[in-house]
Protein backbone atom coordinates (compact mmCIF):
# COMPACT_ATOMS: atom_id res chain seq x y z
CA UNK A 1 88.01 -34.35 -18.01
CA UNK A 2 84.95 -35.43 -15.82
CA UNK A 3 85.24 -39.21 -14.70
CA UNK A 4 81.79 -39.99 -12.98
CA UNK A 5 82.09 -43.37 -10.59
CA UNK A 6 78.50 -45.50 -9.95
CA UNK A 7 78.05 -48.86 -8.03
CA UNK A 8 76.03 -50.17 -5.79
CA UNK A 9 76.37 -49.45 -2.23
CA UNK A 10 79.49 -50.87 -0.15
CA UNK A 11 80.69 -51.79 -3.41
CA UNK A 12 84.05 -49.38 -3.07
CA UNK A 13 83.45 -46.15 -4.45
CA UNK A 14 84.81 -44.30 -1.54
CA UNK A 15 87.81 -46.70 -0.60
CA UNK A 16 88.63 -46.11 -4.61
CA UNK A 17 87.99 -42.28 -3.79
CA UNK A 18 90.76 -42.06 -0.66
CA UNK A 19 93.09 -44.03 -3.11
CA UNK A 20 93.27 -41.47 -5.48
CA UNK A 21 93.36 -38.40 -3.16
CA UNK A 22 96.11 -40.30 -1.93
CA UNK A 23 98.02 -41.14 -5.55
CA UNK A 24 97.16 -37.21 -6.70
CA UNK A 25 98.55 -35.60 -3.57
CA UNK A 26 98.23 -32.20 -3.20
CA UNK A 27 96.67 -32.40 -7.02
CA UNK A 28 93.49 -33.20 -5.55
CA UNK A 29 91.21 -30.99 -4.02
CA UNK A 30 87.63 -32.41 -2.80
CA UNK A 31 85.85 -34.29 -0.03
CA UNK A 32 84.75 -37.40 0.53
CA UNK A 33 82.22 -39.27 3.10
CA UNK A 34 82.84 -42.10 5.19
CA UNK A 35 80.89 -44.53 7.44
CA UNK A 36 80.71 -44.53 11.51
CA UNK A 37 80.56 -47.74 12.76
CA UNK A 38 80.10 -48.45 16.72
CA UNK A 39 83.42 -50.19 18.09
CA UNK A 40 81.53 -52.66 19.66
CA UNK A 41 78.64 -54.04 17.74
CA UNK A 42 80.72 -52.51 14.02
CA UNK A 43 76.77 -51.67 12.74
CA UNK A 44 77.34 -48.70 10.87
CA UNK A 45 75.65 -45.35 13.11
CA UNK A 46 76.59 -42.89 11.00
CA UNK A 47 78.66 -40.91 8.11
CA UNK A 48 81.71 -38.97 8.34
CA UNK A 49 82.69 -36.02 5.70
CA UNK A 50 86.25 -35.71 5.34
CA UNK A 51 88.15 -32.71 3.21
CA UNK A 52 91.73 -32.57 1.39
CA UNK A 53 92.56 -30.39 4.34
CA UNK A 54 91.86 -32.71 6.56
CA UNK A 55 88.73 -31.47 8.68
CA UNK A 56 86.68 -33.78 9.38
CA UNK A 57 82.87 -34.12 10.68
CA UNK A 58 80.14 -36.02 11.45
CA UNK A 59 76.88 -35.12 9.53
CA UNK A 60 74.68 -38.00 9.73
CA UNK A 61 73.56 -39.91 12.54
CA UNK A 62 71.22 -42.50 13.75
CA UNK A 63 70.98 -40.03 16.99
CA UNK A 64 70.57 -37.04 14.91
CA UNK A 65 67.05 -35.35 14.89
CA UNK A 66 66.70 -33.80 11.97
CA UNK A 67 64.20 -32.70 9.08
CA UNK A 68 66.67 -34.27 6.70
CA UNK A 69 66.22 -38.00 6.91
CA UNK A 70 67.91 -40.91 4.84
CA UNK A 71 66.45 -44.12 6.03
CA UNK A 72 67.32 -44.24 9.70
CA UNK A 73 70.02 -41.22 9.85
CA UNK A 74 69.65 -37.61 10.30
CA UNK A 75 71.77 -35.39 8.29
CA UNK A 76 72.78 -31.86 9.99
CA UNK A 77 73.24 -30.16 6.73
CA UNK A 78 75.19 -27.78 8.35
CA UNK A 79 77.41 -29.89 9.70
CA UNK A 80 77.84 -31.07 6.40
CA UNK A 81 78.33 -27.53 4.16
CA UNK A 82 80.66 -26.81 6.69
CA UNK A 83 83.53 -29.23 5.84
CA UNK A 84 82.63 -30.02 1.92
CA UNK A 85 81.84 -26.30 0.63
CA UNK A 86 84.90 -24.70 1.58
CA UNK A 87 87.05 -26.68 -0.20
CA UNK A 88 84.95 -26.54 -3.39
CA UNK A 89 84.49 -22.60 -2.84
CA UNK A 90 88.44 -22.99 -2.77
CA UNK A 91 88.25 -25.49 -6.00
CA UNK A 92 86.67 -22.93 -8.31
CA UNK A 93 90.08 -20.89 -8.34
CA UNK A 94 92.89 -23.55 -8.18
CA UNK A 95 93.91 -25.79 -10.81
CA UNK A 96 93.61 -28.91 -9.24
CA UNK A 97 91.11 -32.24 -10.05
CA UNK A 98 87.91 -31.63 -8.02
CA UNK A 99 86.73 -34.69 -5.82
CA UNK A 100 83.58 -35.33 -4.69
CA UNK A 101 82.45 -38.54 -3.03
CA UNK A 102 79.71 -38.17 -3.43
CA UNK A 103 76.85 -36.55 -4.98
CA UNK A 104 73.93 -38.79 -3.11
CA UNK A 105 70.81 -38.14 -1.02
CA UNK A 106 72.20 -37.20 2.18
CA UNK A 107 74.68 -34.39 0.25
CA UNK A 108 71.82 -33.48 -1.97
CA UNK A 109 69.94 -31.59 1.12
CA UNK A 110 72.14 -28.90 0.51
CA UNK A 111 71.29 -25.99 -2.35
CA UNK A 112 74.50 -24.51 -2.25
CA UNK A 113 76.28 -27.94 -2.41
CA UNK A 114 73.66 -28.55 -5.78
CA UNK A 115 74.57 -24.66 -7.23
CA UNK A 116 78.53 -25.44 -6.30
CA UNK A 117 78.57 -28.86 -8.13
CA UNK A 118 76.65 -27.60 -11.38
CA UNK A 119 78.81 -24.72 -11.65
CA UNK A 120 81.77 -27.39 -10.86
CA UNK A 121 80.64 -29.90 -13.91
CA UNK A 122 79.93 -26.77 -16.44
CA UNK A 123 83.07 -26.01 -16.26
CA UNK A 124 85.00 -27.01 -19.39
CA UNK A 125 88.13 -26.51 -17.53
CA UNK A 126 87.70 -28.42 -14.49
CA UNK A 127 89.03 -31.97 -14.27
CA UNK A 128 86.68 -33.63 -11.84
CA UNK A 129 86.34 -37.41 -10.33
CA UNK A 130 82.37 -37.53 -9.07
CA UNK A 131 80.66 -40.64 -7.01
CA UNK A 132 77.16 -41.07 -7.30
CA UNK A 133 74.08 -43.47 -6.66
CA UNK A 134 73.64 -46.34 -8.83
CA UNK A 135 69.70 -44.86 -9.28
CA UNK A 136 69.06 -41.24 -10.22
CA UNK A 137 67.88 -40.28 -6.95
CA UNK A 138 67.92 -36.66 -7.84
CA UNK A 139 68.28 -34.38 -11.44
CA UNK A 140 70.95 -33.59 -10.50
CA UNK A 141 72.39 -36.91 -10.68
CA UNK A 142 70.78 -37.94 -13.62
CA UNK A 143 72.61 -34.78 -15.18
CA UNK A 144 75.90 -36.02 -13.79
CA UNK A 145 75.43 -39.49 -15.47
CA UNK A 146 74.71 -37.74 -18.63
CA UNK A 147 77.24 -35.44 -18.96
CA UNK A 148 78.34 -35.02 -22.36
CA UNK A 149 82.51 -35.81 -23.11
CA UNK A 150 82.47 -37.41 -19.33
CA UNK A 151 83.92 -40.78 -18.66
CA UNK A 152 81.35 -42.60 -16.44
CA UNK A 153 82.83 -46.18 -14.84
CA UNK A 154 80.83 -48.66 -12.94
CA UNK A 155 82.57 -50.21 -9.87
CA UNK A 156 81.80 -53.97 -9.72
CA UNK A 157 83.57 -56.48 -7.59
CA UNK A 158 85.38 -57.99 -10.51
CA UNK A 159 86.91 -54.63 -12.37
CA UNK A 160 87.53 -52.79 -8.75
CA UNK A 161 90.98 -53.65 -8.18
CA UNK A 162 91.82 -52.48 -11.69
CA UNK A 163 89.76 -49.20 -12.07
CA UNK A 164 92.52 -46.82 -10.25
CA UNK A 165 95.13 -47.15 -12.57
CA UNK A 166 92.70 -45.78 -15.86
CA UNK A 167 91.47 -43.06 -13.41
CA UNK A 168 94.76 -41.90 -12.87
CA UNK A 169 95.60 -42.14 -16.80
CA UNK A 170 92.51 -40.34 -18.04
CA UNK A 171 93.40 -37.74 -15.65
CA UNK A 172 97.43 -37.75 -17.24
């Protein structure tokens, strides 16, 4: 089962996302990506990814200089395959649902984070809960959204209190 989770930006995906890692336990094996904010002014500076196993790491940043760019942050792609691909690499051989919040520009930089996630949503196997962009910002993304047998949800302000609860059933 592949459940692929759109909205628009700040809309919930990832507060949805750290619900469910929370519900599936140690079911759930993934990553997902957080904003920075500065404690004093609370502007956002920067994103966060954050694995199952708890590492943690910041991998884009208003103050990063980088060839990578998204808007105003540079994203260390480094930084970022450091946290995110072991736990996939890890994903391939356990039965457990894959998370990945999310598949978006920043993430994208990375090849082996694209070959990881194809290889991920090929498999027939693999129950998998996927975030991406409301626009097809890459091929990859439009692939995701067009995955054949997947379940893809839209987050919305109305439906996003209730959307948890039939994740957690299509996965049962």
């Amino acid at each position: 089962m592949k459940i692929v989770i759109t909205g628009e930006p700040g809309i919930g995906k990832t507060t949805l996302i750290k619900k469910l890692v929370r519900a599936l336990d140690d079911k759930a094996i993934g990553f997902w990506t957080e904003e920075v904010r500065d404690q004093k002014t609370n502007k956002r500076t920067g994103f966060r990814v954050v694995n199952t196993d708890g590492e943690s790491m910041l991998f884009a940043s208003k103050t990063f200089v980088s060839k990578h760019l998204v808007g105003s942050y540079g994203v260390n792609v480094q930084r970022f395959e450091s946290v995110a691909l072991p736990v996939l690499e890890r994903s391939l051989k356990e039965n457990k649902i894959v998370v990945v919040d999310e598949v978006g520009k920043m993430e994208l930089f990375s090849k082996p984070f694209r070959d990881i996630v194809k290889k991920l949503i090929d498999d027939q196997k693999k129950s998998m809960v996927l975030t991406i962009p409301i626009r097809d910002v890459h091929p990859l993304v439009s692939e995701i959204r067009r995955l054949r047998g997947a379940v893809v949800m839209q987050i919305t302000k109305e439906n996003r209190e209730n959307v948890l609860e039939d994740i957690i059933s299509l996965l049962s």
